[in-house]
Protein backbone atom coordinates (compact mmCIF):
# COMPACT_ATOMS: atom_id res chain seq x y z
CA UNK A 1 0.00 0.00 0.00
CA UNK A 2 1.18 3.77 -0.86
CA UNK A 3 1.65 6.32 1.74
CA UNK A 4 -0.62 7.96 0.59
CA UNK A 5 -3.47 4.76 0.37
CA UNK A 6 -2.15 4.09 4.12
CA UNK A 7 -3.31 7.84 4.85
CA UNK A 8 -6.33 7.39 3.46
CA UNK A 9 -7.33 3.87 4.79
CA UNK A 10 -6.30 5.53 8.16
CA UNK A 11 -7.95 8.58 8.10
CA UNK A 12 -11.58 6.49 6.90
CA UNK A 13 -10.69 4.27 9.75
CA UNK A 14 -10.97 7.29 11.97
CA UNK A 15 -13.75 9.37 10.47
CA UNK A 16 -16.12 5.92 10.48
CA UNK A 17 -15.42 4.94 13.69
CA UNK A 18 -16.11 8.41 15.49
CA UNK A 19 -18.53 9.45 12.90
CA UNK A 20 -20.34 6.53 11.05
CA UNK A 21 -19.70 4.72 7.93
CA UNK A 22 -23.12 6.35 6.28
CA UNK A 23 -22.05 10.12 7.77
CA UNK A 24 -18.65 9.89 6.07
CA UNK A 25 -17.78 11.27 2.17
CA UNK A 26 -14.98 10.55 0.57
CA UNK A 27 -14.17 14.17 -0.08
CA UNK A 28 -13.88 14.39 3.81
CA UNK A 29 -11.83 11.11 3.71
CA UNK A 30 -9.58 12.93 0.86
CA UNK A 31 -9.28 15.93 2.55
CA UNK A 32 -8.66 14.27 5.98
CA UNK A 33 -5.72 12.17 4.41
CA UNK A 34 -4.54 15.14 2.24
CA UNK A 35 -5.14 13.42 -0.63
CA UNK A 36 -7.18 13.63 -3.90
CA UNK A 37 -10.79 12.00 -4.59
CA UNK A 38 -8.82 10.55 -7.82
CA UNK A 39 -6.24 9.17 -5.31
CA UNK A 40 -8.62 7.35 -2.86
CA UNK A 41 -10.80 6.29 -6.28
CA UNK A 42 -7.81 5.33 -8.26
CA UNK A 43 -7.15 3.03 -5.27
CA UNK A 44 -10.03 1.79 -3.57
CA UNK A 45 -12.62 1.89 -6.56
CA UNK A 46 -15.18 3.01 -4.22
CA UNK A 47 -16.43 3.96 -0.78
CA UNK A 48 -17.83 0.47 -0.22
CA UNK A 49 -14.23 -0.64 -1.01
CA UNK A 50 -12.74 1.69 1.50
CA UNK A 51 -14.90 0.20 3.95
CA UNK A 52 -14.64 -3.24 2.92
CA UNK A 53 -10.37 -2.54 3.84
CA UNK A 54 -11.34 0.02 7.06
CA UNK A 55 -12.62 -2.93 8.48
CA UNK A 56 -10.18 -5.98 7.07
CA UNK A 57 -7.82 -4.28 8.27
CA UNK A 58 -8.95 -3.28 11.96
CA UNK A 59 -10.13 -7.23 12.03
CA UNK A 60 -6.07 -8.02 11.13
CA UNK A 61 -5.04 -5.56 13.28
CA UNK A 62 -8.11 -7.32 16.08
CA UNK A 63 -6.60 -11.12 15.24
CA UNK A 64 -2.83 -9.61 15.72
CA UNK A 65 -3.27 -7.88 19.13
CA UNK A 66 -5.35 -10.89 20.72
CA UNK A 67 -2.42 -13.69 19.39
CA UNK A 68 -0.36 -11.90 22.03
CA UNK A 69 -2.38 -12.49 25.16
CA UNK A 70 -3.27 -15.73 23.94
CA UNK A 71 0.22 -16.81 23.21
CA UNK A 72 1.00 -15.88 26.68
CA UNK A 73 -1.52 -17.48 28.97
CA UNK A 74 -0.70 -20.71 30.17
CA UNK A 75 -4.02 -22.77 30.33
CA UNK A 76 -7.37 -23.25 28.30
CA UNK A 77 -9.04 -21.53 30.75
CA UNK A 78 -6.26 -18.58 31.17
CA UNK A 79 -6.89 -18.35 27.11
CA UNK A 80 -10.65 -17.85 27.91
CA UNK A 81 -9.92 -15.25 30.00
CA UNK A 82 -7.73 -13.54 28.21
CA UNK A 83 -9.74 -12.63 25.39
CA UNK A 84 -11.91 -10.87 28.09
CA UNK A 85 -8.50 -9.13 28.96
CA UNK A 86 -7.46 -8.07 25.52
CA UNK A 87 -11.17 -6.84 24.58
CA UNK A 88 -10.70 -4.53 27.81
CA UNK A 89 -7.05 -3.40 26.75
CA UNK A 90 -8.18 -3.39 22.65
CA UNK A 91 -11.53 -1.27 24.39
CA UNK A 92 -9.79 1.31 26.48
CA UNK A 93 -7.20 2.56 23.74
CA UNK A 94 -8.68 2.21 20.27
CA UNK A 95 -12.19 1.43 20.87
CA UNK A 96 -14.20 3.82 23.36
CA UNK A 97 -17.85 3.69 20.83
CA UNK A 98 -17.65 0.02 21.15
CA UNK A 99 -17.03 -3.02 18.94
CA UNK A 100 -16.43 -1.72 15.09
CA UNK A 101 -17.76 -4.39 13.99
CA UNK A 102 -21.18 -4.50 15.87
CA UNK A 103 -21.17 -0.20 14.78
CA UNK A 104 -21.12 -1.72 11.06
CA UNK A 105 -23.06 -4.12 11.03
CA UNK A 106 -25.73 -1.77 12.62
CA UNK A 107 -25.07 0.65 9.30
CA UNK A 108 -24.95 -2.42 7.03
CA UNK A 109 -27.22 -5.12 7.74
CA UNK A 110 -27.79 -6.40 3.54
CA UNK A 111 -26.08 -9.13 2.80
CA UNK A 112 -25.03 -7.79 -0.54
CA UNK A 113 -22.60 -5.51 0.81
CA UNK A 114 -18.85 -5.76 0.38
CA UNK A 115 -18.56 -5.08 3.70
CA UNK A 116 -20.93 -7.69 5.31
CA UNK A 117 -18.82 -11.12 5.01
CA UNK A 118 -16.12 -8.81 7.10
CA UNK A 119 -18.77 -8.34 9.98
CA UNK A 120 -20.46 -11.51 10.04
CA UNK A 121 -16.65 -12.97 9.23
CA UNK A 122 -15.52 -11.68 12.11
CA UNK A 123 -17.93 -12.57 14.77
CA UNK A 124 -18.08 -16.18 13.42
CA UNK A 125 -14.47 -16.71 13.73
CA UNK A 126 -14.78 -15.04 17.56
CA UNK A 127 -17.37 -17.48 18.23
CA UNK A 128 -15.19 -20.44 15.98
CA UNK A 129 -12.28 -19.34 19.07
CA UNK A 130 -14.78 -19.40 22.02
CA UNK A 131 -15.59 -23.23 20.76
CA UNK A 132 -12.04 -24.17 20.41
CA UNK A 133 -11.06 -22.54 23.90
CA UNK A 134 -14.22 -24.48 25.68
CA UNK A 135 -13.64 -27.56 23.97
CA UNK A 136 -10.39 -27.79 25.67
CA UNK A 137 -12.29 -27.64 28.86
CA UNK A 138 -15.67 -29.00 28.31
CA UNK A 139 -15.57 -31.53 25.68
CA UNK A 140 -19.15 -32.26 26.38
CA UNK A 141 -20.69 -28.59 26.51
CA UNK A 142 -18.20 -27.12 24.26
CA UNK A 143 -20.86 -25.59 22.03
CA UNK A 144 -23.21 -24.43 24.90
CA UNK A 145 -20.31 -22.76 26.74
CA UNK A 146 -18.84 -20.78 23.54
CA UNK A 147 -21.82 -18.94 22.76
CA UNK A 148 -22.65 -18.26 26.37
CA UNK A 149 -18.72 -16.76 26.45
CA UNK A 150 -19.58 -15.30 23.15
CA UNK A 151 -22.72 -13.69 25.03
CA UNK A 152 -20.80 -12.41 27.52
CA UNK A 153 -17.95 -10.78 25.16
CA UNK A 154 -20.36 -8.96 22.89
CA UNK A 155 -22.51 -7.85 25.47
CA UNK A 156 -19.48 -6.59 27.47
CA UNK A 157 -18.31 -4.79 24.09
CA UNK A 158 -22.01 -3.14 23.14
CA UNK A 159 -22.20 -2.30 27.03
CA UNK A 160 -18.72 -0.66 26.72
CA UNK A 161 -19.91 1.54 23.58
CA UNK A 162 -22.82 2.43 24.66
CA UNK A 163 -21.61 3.68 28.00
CA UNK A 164 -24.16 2.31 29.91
CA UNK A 165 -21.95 1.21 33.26
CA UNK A 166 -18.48 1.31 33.63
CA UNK A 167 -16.51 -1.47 33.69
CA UNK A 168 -18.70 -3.67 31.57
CA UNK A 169 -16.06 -5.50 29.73
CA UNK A 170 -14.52 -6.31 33.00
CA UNK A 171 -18.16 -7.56 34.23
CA UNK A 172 -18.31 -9.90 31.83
CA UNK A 173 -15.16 -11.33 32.49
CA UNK A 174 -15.71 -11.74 36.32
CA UNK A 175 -18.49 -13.18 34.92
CA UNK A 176 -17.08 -15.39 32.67
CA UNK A 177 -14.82 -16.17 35.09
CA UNK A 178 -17.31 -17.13 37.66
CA UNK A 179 -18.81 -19.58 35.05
CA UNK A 180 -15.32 -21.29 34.40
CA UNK A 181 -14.84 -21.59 38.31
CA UNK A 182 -18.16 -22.46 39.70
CA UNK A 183 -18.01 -25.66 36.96
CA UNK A 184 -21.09 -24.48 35.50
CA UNK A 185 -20.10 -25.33 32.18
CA UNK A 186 -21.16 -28.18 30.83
CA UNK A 187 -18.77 -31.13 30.79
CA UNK A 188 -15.98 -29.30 32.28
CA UNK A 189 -12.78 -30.47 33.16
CA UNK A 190 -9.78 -29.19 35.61
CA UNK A 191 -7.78 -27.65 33.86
């Protein structure tokens, strides 16, 4: 990517995440980035297409940040937990309205947008890492106990951007954690 694409995908990235995908023009984009509407059209094609990469590329950026804390916790259950603890580090620096993702999908809910096998993308393979995280643990309930984790997360996240307590994405990890520890879920094993 060009210096001058990177501006551009950087400054959209901004503007749609404070502002809102619909409430955002490319000539702001352009002028924002400090480059030309033939610049951003010349490489993106479109607005669509801008978003389609605004929100590839915070999902790469997502996948990139939670491989660290993941990496570095010993245990299935340390792994659960720690995607409750990146979310809450991810929230407090680069995500204060909430869960891009969720703020898209709420703008684009048709199928036939670009844009939409990012969102629903993303959240699948969330839920995909809940299962596999559980099914080290619960072999039985593996299923059950993802989506309620998955529950808990998203909630947590839409909680967080809305502002309606503090400390929700924490809440839903003493929650989560609660569920791990009390042997509430479903075929669980020590571990």
């Amino acid at each position: 990517m060009t210096p001058a694409a990177r501006r551009a995908l950087d400054a959209a990235g901004r503007l749609f995440y404070e502002r809102g995908i619909h409430a955002v023009g490319v000539d702001l984009i352009a002028a924002e980035a400090g480059v030309t509407k033939k610049t951003l059209y010349d490489r993106f094609g479109s607005k669509e297409q801008i978003v389609v990469e605004y929100l590839a590329d915070r999902d790469e950026r997502w996948r990139s940040f939670l491989a660290g804390y993941l990496a570095a916790a010993p245990t299935p259950r340390a792994r659960i937990l720690a995607v409750f603890d990146a979310s809450r580090d991810w929230a407090a620096d680069r995500s204060v309205k909430g869960c891009s993702m969720v703020n898209a999908h709420a703008e684009i809910s048709d199928a036939s947008h670009p844009a939409y096998p990012i969102i629903t993308g993303q959240k699948a393979w969330m839920l995909a890492l809940f299962t596999g995280l559980a099914r080290e643990i619960a072999p039985e309930g593996a299923d059950r106990l993802a989506r309620t984790l998955m529950l808990l997360h998203e909630g947590g996240l839409v909680a967080h951007g809305l502002q309606v307590f503090p400390g929700a994405v924490e809440q839903a990890r003493g929650d989560a954690e609660r569920l791990l520890t009390a042997g509430e879920a479903p075929g669980a094993v020590d571990r």
